[in-house]
N, C-alpha and C. Protein backbone atom coordinates (compact mmCIF):
# COMPACT_ATOMS: atom_id res chain seq x y z
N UNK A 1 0.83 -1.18 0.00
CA UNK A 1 0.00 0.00 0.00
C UNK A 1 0.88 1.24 0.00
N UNK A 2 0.49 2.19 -0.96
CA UNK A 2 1.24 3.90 -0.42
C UNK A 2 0.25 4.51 -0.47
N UNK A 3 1.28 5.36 -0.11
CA UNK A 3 0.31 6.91 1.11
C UNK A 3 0.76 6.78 2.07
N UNK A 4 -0.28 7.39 2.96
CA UNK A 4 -0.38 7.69 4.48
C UNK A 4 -1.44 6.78 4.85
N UNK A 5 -1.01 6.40 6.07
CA UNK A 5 -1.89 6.08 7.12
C UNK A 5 -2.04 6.41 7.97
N UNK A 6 -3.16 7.52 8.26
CA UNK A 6 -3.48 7.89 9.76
C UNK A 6 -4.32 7.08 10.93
N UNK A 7 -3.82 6.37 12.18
CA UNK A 7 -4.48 5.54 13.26
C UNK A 7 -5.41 6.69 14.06
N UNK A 8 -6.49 6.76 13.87
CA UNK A 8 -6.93 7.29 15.21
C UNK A 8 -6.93 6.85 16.26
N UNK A 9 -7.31 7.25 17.34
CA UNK A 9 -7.60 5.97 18.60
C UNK A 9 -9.18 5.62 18.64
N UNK A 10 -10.13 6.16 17.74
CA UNK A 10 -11.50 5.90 18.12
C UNK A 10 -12.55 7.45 18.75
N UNK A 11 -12.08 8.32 18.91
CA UNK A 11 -12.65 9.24 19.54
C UNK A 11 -13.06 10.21 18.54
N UNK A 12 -13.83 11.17 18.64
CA UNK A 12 -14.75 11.66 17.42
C UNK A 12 -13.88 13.07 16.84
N UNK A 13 -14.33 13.64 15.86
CA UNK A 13 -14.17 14.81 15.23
C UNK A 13 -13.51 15.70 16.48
N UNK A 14 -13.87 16.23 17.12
CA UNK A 14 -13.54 16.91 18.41
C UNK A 14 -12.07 16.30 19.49
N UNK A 15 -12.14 15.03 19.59
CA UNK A 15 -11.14 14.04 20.49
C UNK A 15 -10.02 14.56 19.06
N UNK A 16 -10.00 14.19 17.93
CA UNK A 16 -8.70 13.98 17.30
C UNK A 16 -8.72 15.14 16.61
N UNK A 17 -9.32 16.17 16.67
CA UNK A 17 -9.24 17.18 15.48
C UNK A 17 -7.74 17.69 15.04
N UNK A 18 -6.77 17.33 15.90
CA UNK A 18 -5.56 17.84 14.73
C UNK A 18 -4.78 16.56 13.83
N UNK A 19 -5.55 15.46 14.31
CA UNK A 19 -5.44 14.96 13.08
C UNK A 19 -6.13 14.49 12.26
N UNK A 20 -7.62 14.54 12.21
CA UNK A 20 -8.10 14.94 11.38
C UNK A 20 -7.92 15.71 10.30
N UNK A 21 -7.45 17.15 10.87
CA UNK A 21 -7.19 18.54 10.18
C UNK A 21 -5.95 17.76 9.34
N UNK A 22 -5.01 17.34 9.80
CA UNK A 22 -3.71 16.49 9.04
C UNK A 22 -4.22 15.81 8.16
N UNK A 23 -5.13 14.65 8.44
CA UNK A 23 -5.58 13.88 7.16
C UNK A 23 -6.03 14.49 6.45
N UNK A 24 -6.75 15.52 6.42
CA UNK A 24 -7.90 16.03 5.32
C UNK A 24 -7.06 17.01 4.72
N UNK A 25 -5.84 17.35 4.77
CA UNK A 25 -5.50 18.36 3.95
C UNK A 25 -5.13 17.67 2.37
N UNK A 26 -5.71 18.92 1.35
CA UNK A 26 -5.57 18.39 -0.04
C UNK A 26 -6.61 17.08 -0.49
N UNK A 27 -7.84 16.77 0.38
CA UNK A 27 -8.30 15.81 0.06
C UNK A 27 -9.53 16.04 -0.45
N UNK A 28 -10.01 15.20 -1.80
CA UNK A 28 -10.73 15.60 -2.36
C UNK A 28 -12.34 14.23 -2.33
N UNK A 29 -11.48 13.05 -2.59
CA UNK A 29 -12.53 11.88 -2.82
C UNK A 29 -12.16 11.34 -1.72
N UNK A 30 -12.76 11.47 -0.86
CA UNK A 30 -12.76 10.59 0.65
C UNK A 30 -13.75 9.31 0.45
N UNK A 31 -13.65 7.57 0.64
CA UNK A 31 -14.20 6.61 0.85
C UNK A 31 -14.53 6.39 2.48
N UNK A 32 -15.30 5.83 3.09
CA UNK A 32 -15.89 5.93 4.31
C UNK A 32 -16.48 4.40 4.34
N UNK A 33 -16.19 3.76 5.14
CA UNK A 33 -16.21 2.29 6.23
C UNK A 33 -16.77 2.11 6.80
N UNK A 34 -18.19 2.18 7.27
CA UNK A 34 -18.66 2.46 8.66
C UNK A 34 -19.63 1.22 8.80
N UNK A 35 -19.01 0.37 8.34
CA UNK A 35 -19.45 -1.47 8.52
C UNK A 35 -19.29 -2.19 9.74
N UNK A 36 -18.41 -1.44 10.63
CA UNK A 36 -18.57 -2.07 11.89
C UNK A 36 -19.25 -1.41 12.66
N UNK A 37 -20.26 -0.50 11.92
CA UNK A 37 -21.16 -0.03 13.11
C UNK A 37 -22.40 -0.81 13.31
N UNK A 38 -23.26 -1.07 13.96
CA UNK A 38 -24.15 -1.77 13.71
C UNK A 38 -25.12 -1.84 12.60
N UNK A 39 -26.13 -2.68 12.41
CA UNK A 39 -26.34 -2.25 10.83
C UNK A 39 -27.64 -0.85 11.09
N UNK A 40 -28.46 -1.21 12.25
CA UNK A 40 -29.23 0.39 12.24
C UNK A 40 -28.48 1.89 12.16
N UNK A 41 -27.25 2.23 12.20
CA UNK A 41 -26.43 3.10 13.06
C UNK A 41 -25.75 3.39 11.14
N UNK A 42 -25.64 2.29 10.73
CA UNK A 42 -25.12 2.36 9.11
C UNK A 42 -25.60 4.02 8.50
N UNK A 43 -27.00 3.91 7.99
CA UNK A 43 -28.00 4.75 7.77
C UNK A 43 -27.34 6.06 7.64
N UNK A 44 -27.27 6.50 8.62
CA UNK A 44 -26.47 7.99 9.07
C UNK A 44 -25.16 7.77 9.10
N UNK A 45 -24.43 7.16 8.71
CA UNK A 45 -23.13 7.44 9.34
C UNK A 45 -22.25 8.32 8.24
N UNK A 46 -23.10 8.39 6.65
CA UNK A 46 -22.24 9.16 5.90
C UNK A 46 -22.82 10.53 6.24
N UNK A 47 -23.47 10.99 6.60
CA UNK A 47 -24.11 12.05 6.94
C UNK A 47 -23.45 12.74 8.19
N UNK A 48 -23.16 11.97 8.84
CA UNK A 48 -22.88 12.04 10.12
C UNK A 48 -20.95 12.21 10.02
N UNK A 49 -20.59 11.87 9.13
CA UNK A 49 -19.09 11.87 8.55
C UNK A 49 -18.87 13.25 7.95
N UNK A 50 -19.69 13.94 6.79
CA UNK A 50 -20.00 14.81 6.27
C UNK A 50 -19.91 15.66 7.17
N UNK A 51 -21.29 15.95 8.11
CA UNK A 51 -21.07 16.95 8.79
C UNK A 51 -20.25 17.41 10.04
N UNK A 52 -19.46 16.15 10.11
CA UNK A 52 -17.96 16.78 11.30
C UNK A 52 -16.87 17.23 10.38
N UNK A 53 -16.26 16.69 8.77
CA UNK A 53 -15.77 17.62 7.98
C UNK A 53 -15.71 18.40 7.76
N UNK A 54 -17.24 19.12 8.03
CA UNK A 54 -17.69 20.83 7.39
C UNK A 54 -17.64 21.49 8.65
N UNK A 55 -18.06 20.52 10.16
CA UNK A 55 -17.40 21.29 11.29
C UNK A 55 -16.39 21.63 11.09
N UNK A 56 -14.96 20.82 10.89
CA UNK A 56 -13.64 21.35 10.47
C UNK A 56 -13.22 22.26 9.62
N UNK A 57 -14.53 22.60 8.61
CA UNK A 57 -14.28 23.41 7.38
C UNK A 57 -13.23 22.89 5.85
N UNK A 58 -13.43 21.20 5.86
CA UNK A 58 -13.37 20.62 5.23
C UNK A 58 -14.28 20.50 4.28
N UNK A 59 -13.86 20.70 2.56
CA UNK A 59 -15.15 20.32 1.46
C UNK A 59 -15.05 19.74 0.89
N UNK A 60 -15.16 18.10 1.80
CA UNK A 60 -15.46 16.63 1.54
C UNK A 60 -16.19 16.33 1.47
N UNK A 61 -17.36 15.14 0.39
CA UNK A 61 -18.24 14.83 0.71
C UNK A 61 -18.20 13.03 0.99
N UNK A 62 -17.91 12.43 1.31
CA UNK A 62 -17.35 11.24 1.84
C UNK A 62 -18.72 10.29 0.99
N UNK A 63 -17.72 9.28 0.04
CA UNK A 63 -18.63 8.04 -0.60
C UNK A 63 -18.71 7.55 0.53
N UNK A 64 -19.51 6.45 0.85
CA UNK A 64 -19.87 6.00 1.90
C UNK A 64 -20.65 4.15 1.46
N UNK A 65 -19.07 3.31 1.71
CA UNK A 65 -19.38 1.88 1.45
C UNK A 65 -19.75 1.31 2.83
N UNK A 66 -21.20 1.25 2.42
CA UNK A 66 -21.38 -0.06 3.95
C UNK A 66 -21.22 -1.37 3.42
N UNK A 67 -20.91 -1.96 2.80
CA UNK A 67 -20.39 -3.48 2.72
C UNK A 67 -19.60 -3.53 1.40
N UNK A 68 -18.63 -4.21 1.37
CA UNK A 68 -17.54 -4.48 0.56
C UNK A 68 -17.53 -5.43 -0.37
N UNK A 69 -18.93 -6.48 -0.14
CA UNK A 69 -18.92 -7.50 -0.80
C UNK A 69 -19.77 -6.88 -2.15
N UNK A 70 -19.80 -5.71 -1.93
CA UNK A 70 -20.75 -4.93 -3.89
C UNK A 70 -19.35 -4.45 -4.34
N UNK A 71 -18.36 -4.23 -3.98
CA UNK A 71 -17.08 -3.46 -4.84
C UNK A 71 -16.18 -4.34 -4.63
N UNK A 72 -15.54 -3.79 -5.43
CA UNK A 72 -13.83 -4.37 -5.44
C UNK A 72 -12.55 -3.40 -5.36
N UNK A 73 -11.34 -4.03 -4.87
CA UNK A 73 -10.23 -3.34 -4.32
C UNK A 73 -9.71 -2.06 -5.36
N UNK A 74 -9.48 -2.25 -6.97
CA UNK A 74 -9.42 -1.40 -7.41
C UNK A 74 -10.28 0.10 -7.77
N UNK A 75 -11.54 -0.49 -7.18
CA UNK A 75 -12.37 0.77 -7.27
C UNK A 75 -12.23 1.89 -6.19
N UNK A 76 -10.88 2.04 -5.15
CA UNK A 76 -10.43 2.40 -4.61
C UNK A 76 -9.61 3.36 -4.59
N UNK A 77 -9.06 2.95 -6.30
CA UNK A 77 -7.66 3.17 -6.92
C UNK A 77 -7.64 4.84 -6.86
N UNK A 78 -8.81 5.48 -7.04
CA UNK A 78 -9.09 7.52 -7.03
C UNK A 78 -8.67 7.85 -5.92
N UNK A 79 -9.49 6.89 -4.75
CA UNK A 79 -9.83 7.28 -3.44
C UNK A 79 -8.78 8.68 -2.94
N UNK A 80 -8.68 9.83 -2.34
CA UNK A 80 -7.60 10.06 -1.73
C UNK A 80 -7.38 9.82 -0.44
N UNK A 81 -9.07 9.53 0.45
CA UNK A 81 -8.44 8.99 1.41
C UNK A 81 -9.33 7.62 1.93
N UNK A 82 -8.83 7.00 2.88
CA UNK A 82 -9.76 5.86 3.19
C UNK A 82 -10.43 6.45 4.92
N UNK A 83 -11.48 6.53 4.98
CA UNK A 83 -11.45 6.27 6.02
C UNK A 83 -12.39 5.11 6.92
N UNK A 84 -12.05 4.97 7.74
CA UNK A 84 -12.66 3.06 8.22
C UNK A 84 -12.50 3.05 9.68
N UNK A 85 -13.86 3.52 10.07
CA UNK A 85 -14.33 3.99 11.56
C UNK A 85 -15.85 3.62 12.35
N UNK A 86 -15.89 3.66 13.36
CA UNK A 86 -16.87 3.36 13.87
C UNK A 86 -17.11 2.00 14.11
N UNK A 87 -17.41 1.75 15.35
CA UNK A 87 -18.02 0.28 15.32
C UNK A 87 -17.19 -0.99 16.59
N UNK A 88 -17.98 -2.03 16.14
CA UNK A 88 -16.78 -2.95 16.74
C UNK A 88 -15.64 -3.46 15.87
N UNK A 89 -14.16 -3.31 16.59
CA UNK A 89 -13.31 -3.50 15.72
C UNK A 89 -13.13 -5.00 14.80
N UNK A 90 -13.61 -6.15 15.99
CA UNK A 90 -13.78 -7.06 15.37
C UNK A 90 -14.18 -7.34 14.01
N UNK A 91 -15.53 -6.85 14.01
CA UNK A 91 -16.43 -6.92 13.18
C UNK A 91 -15.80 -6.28 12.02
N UNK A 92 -14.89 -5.21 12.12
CA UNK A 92 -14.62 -4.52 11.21
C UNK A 92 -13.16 -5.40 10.35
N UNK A 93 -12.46 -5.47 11.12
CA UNK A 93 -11.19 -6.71 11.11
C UNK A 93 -11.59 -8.18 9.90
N UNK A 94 -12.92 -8.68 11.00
CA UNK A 94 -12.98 -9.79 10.02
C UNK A 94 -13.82 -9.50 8.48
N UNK A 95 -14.68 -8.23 8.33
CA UNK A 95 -15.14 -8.36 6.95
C UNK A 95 -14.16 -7.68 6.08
N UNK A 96 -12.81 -6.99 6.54
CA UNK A 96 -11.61 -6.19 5.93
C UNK A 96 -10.96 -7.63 5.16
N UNK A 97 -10.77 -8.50 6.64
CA UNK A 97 -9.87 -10.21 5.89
C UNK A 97 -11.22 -10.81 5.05
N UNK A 98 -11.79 -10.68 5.30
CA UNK A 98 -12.92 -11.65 4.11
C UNK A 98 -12.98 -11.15 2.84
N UNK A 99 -12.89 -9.75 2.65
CA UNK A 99 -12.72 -8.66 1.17
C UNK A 99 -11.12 -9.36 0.25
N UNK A 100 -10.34 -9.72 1.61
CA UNK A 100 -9.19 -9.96 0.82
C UNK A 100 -8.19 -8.75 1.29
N UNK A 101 -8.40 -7.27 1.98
CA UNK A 101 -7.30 -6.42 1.91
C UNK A 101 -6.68 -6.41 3.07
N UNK A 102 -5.45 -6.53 2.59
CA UNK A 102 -3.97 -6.45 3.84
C UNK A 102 -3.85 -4.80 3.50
N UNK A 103 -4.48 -3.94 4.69
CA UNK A 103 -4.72 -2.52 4.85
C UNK A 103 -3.35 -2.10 5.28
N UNK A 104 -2.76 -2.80 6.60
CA UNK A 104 -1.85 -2.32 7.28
C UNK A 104 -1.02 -3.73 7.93
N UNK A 105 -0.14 -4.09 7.33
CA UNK A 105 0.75 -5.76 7.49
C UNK A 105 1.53 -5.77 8.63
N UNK A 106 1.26 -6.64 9.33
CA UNK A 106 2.21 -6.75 10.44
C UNK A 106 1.83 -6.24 11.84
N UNK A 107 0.64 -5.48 11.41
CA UNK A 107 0.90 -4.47 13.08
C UNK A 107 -0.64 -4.71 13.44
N UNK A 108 -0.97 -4.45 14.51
CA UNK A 108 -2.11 -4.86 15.11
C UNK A 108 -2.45 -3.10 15.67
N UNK A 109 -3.61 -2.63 15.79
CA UNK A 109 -3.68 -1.89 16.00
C UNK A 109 -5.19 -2.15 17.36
N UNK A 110 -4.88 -1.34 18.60
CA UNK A 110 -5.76 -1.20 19.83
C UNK A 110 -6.29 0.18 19.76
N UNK A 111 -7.62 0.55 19.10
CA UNK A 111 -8.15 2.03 19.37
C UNK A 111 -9.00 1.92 20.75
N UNK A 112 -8.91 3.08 21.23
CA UNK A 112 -9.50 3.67 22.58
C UNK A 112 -8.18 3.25 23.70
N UNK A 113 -7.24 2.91 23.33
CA UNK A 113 -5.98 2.51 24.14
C UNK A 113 -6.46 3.26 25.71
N UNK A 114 -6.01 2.65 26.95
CA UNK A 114 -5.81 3.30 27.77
C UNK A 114 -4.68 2.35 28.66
N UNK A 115 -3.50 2.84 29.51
CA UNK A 115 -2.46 2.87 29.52
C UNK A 115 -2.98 2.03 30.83
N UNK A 116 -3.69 1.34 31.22
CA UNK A 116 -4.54 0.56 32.31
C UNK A 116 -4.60 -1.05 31.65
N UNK A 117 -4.56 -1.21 29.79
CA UNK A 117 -4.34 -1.98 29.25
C UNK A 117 -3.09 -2.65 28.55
N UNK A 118 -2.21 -1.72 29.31
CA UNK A 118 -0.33 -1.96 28.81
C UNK A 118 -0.34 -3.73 29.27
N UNK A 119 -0.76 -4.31 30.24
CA UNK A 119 -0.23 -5.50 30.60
C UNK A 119 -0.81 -6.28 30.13
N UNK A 120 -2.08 -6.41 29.69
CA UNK A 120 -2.86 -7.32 28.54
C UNK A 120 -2.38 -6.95 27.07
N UNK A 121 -1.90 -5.70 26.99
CA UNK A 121 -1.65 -5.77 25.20
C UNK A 121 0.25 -6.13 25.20
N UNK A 122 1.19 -5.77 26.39
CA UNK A 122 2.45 -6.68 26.24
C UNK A 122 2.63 -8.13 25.81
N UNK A 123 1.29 -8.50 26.74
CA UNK A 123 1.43 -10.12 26.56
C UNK A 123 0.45 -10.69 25.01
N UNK A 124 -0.90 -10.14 24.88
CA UNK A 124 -0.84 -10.29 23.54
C UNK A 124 0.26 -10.32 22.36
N UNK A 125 0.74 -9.02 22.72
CA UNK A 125 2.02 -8.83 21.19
C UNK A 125 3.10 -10.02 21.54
N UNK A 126 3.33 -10.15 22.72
CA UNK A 126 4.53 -11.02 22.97
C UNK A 126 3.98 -12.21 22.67
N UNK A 127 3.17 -13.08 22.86
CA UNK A 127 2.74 -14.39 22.49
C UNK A 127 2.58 -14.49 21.02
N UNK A 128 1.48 -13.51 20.37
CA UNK A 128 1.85 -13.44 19.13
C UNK A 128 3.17 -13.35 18.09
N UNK A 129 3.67 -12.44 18.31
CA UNK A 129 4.92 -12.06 18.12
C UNK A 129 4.44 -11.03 16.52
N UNK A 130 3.78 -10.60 16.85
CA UNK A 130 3.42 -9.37 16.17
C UNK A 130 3.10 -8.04 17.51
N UNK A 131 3.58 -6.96 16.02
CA UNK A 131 3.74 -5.65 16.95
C UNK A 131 1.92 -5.04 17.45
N UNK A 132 1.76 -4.24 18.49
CA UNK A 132 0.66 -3.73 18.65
C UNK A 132 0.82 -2.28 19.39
N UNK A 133 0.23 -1.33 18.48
CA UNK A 133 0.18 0.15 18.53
C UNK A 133 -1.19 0.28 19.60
N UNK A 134 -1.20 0.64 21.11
CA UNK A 134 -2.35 1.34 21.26
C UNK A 134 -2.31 2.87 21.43
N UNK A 135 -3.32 2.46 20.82
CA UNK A 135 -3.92 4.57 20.36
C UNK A 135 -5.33 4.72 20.78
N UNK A 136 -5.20 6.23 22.11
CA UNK A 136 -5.76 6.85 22.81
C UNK A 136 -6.66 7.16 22.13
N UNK A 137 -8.11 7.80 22.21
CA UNK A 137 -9.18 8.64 21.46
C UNK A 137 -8.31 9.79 21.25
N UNK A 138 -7.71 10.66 21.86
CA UNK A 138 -7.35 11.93 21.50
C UNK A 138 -6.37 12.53 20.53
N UNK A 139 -5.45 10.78 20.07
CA UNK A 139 -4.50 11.37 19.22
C UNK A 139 -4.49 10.34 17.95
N UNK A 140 -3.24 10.19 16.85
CA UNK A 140 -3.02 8.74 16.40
C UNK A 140 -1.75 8.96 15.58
N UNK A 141 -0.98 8.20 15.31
CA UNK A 141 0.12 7.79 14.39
C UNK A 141 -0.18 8.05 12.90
N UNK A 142 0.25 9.14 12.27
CA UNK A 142 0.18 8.63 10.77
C UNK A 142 1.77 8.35 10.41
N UNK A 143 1.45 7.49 9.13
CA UNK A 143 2.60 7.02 8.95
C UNK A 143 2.65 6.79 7.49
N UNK A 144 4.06 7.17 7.40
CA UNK A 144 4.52 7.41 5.59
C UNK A 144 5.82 6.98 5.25
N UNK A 145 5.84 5.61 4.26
CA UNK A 145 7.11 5.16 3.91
C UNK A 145 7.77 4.96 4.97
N UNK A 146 7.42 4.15 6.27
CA UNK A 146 7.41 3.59 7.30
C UNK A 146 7.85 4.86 8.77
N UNK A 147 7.87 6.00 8.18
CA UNK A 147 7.89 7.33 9.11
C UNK A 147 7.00 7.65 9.62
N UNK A 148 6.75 7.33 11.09
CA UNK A 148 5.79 7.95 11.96
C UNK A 148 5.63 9.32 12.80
N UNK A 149 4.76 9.50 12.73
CA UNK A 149 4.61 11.03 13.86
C UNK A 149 3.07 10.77 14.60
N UNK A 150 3.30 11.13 16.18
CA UNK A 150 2.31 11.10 16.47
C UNK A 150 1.59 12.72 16.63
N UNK A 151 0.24 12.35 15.97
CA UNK A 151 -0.75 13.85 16.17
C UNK A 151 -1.78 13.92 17.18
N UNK A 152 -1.67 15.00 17.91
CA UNK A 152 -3.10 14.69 18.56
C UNK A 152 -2.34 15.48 20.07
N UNK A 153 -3.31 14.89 21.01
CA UNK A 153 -2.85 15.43 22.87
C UNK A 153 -2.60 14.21 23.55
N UNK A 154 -2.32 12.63 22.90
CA UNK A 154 -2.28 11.79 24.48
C UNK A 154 -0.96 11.09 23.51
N UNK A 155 -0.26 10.58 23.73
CA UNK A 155 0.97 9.52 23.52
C UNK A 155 0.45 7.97 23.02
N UNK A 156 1.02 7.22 22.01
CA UNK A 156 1.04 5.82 21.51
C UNK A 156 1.82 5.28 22.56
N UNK A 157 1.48 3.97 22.07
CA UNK A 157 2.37 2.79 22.96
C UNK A 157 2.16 1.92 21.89
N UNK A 158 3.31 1.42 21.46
CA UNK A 158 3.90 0.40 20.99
C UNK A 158 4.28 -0.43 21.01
N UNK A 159 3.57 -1.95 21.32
CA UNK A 159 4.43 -2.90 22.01
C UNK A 159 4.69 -3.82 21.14
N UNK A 160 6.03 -4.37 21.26
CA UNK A 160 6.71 -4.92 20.12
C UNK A 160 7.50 -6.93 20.99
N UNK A 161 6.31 -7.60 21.20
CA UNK A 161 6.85 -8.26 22.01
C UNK A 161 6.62 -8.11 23.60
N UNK A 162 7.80 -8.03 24.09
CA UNK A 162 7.72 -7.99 25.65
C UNK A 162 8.51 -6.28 25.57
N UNK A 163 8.29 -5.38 24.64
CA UNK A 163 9.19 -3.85 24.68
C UNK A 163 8.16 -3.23 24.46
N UNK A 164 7.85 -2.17 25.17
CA UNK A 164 7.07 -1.15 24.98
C UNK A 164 7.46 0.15 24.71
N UNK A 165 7.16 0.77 24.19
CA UNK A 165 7.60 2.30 24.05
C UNK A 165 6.65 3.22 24.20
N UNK A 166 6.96 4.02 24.47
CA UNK A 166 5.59 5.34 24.45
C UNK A 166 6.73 6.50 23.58
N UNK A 167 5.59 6.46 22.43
CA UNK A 167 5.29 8.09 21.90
C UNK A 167 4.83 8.81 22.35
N UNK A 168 5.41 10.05 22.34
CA UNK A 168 4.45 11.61 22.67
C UNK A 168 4.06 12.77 21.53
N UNK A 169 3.26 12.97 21.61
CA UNK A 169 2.64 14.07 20.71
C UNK A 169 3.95 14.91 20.08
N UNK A 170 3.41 14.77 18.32
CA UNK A 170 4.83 15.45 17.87
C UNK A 170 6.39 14.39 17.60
N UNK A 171 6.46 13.36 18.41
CA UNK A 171 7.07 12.49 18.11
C UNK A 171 7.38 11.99 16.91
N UNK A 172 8.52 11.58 16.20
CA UNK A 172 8.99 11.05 15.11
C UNK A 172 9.71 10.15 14.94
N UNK A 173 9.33 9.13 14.43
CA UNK A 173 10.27 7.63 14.29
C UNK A 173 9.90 6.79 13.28
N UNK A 174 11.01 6.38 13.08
CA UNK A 174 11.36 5.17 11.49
C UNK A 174 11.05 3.98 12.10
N UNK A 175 9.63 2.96 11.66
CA UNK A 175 9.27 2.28 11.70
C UNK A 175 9.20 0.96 11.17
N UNK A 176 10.38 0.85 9.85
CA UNK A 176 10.53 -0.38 9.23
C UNK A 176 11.69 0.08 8.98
């Protein structure tokens, strides 16, 4: 995959707005995910995407795929940005692997992180032996050609095994 990838931690328009404001710059065709929300909650959610953009003073109007099994991966190919929010992550995880797309390889990602869950997500990553990023509602990691920075007000944690690290806001590091 290229580009950017921005992680939120899960928290809304307001919780992440500077990176939000980061993702959305220069963006024109935004795609929108909102399949792991429940299916009543679907309905609104491009609407509901829309109008926290134009809170920001963003003039996006976000396509809006609730299920993946009507398209395919190259119809993507315009997109400028993806975004793929809301919901249970599970849910969202397993219909991403059922489509077929490896979004983000290798890394496991924990949104709504709270630093109360460092000793359940060490030992996850360590048994697995894959890495796991948790990310707070308030901030998230984007990352480019394996260069990270974190945006936002709360710090990542990175656990890589039995090693943890914490990022802080503004932070920069080479990731592959």
């Amino acid at each position: 995959m290229t580009g950017t990838i921005h992680l939120g931690g899960g928290g809304d328009a307001n919780d992440e707005e500077p990176l939000w404001r980061v993702m959305l710059q220069g963006k024109r065709r935004v795609m929108y995910w909102p399949f792991a929300l429940p299916p009543a909650r679907r309905r609104d959610a491009g609407a509901w995407l829309a109008g926290a953009f134009t809170g920001l003073g963003a003039d996006v109007d976000p396509e809006t795929w609730s299920d993946l099994s009507r398209h395919r991966p190259d119809e993507m190919a315009d997109a400028d940005l993806l975004f793929v929010g809301g919901g249970n992550t599970f849910r969202l995880v397993d219909r991403v692997r059922r489509a077929g797309l490896d979004l983000v390889r290798d890394v496991a990602v924990l949104p709504h992180y709270d630093p109360t869950q460092a000793a359940a997500a060490r030992e996850w990553s360590n048994r697995r032996a894959r890495a796991l990023v948790g990310v707070p509602e308030r901030c998230g990691p984007a990352v480019r050609d394996g260069d990270a920075e974190v945006i936002g007000h709360e710090s990542v944690a990175v656990f890589d095994g039995a090693d943890v690290t914490v990022r802080r806001p503004g932070e920069r590091w080479r990731t592959a």
